[in-house]
N, C-alpha and C. Protein backbone atom coordinates (compact mmCIF):
# COMPACT_ATOMS: atom_id res chain seq x y z
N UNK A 1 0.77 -16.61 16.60
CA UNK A 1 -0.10 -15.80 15.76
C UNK A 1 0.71 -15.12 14.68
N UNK A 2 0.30 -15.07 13.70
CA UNK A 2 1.12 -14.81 12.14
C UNK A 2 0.61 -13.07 12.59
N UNK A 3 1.44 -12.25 11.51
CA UNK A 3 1.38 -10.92 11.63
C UNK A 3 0.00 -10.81 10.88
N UNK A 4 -0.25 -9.96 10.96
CA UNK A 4 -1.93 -9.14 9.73
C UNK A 4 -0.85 -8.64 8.92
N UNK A 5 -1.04 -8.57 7.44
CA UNK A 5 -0.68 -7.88 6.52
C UNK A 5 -1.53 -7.95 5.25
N UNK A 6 -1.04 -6.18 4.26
CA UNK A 6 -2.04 -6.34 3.80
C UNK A 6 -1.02 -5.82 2.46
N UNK A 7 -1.47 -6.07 0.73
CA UNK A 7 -0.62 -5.79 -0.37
C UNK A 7 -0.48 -4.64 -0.34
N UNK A 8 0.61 -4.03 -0.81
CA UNK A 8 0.50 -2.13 -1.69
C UNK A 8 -0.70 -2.15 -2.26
N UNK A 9 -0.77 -3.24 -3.28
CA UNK A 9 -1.31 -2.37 -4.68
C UNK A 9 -2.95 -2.60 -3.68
N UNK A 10 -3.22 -3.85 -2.92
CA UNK A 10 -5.07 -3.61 -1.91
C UNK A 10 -5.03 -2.33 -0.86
N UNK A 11 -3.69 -2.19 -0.63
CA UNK A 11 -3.86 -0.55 0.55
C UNK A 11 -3.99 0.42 -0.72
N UNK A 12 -3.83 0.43 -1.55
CA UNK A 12 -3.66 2.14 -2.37
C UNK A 12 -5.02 1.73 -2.55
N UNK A 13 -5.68 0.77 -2.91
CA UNK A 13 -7.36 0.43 -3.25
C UNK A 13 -7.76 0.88 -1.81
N UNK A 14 -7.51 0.60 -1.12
CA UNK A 14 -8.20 0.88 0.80
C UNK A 14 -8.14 1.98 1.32
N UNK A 15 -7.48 3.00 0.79
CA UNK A 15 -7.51 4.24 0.86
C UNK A 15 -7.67 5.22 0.06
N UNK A 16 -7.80 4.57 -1.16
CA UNK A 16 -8.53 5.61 -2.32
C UNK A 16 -7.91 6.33 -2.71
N UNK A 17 -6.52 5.52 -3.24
CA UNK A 17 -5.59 6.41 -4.12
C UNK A 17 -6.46 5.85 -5.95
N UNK A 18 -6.61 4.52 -5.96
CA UNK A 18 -7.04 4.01 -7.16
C UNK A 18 -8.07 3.66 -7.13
N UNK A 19 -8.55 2.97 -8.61
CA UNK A 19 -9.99 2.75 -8.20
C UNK A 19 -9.73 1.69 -8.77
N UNK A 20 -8.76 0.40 -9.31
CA UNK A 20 -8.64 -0.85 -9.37
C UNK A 20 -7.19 -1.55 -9.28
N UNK A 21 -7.06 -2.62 -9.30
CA UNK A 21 -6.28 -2.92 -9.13
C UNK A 21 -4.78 -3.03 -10.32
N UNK A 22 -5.55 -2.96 -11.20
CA UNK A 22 -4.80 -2.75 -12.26
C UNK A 22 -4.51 -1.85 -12.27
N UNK A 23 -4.87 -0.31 -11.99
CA UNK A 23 -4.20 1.00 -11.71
C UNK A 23 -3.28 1.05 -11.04
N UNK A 24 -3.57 0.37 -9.70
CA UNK A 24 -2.52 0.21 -8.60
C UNK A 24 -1.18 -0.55 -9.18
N UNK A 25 -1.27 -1.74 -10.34
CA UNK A 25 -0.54 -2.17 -10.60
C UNK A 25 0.83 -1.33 -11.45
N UNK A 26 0.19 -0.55 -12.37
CA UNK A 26 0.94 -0.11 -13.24
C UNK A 26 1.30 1.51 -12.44
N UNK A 27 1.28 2.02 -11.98
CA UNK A 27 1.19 2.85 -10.73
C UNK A 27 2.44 2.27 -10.09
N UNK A 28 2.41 1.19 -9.31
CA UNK A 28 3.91 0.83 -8.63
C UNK A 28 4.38 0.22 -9.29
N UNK A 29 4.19 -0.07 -10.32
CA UNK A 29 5.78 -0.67 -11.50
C UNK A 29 6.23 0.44 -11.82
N UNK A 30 5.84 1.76 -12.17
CA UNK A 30 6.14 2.69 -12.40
C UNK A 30 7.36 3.35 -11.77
N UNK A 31 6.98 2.63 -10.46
CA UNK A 31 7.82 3.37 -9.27
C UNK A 31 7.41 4.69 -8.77
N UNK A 32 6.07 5.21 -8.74
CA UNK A 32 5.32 6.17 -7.94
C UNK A 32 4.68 5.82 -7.10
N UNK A 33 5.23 5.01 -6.20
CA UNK A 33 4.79 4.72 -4.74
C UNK A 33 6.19 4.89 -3.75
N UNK A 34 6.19 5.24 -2.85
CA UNK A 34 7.05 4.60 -2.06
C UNK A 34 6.86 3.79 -0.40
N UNK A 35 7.52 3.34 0.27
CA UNK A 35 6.88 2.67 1.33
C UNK A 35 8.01 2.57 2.01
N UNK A 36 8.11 3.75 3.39
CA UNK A 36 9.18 3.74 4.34
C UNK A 36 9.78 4.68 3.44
N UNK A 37 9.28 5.62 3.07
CA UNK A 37 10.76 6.60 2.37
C UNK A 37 11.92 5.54 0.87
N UNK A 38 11.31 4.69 0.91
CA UNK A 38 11.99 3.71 -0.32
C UNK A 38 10.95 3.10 -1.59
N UNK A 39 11.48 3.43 -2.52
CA UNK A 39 10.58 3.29 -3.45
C UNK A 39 10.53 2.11 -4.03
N UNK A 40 9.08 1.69 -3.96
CA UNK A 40 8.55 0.32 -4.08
C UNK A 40 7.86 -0.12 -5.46
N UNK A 41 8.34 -1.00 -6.26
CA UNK A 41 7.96 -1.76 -7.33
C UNK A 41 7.39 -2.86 -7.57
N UNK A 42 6.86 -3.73 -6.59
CA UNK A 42 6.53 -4.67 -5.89
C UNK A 42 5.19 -4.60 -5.64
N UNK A 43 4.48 -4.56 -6.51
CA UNK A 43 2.55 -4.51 -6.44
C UNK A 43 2.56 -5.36 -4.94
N UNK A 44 2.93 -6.52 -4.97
CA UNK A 44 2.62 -7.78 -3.50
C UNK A 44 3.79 -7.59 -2.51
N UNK A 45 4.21 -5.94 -2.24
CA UNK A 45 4.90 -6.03 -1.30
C UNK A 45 3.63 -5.93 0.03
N UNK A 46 3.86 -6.90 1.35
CA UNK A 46 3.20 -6.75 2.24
C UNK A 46 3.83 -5.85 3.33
N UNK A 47 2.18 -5.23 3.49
CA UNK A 47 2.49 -4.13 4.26
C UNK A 47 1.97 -4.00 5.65
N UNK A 48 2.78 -3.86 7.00
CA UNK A 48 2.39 -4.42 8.25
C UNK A 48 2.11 -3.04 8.83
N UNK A 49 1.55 -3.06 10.44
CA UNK A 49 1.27 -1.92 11.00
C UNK A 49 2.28 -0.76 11.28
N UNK A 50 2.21 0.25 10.65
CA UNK A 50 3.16 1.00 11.23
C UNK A 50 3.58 1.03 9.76
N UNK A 51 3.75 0.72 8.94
CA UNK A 51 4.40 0.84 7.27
C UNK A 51 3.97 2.34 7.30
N UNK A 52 4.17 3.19 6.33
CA UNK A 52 4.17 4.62 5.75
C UNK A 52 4.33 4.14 3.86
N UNK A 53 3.44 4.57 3.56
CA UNK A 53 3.01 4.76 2.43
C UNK A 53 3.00 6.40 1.48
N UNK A 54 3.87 6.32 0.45
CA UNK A 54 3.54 7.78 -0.06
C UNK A 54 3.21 7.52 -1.58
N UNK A 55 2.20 8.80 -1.87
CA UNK A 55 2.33 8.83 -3.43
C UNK A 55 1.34 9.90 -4.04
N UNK A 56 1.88 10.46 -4.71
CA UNK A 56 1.76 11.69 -5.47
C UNK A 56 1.49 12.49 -4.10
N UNK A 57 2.88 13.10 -3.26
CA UNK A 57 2.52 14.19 -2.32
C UNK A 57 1.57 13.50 -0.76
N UNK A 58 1.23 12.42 -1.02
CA UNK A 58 0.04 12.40 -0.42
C UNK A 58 0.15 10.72 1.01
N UNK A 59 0.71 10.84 2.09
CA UNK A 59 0.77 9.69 2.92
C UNK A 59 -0.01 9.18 3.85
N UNK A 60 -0.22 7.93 3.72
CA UNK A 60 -1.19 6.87 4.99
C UNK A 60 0.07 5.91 5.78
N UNK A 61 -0.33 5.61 6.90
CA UNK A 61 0.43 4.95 7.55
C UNK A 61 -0.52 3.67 8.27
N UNK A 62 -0.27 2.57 7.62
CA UNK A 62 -0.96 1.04 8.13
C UNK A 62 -1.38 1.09 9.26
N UNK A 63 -2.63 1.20 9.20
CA UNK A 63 -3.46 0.32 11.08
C UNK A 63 -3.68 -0.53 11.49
N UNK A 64 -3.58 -1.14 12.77
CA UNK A 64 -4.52 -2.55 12.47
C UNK A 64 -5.56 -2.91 11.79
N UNK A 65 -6.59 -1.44 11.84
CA UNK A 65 -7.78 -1.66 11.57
C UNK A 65 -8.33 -2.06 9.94
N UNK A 66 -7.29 -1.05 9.73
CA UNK A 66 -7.43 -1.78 7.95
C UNK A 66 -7.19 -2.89 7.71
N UNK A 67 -6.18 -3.64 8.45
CA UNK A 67 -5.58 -4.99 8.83
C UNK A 67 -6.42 -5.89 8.71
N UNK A 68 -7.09 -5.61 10.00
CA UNK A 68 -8.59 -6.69 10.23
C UNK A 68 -10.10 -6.55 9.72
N UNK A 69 -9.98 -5.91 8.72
CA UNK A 69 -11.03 -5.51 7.68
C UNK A 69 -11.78 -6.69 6.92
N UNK A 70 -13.06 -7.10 7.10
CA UNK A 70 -12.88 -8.29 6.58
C UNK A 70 -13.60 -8.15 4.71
């Protein structure tokens, strides 16, 4: 069984940091995201359960459930 994973730039959409994807895009090129305490530039970095997500002050940490969201 392959892992569930899901992009930065579709989790910042899945939790309602942005409201498209193109926000999300230019947003982590920016380098105002980070993921694990390391700052991420990588719109299609995949993100597995247990990842930590920060940005502007503000953190989510990956569930399955968002995972298996269809």
């Amino acid at each position: 069984m392959q892992d569930a994973v899901i992009r930065l730039d579709q989790f910042l959409k899945l939790v309602g940091w942005v409201q498209s994807g193109g926000e999300a895009k230019h947003l982590i090129q920016d380098g105002q995201v980070e993921v694990n305490g390391e700052q991420e530039t990588r719109r299609s970095k995949k993100l597995r359960v247990g990842d930590r997500v920060a940005f502007q002050g503000e953190s989510a940490v990956v569930s399955q459930e968002q995972l298996t969201r269809d």
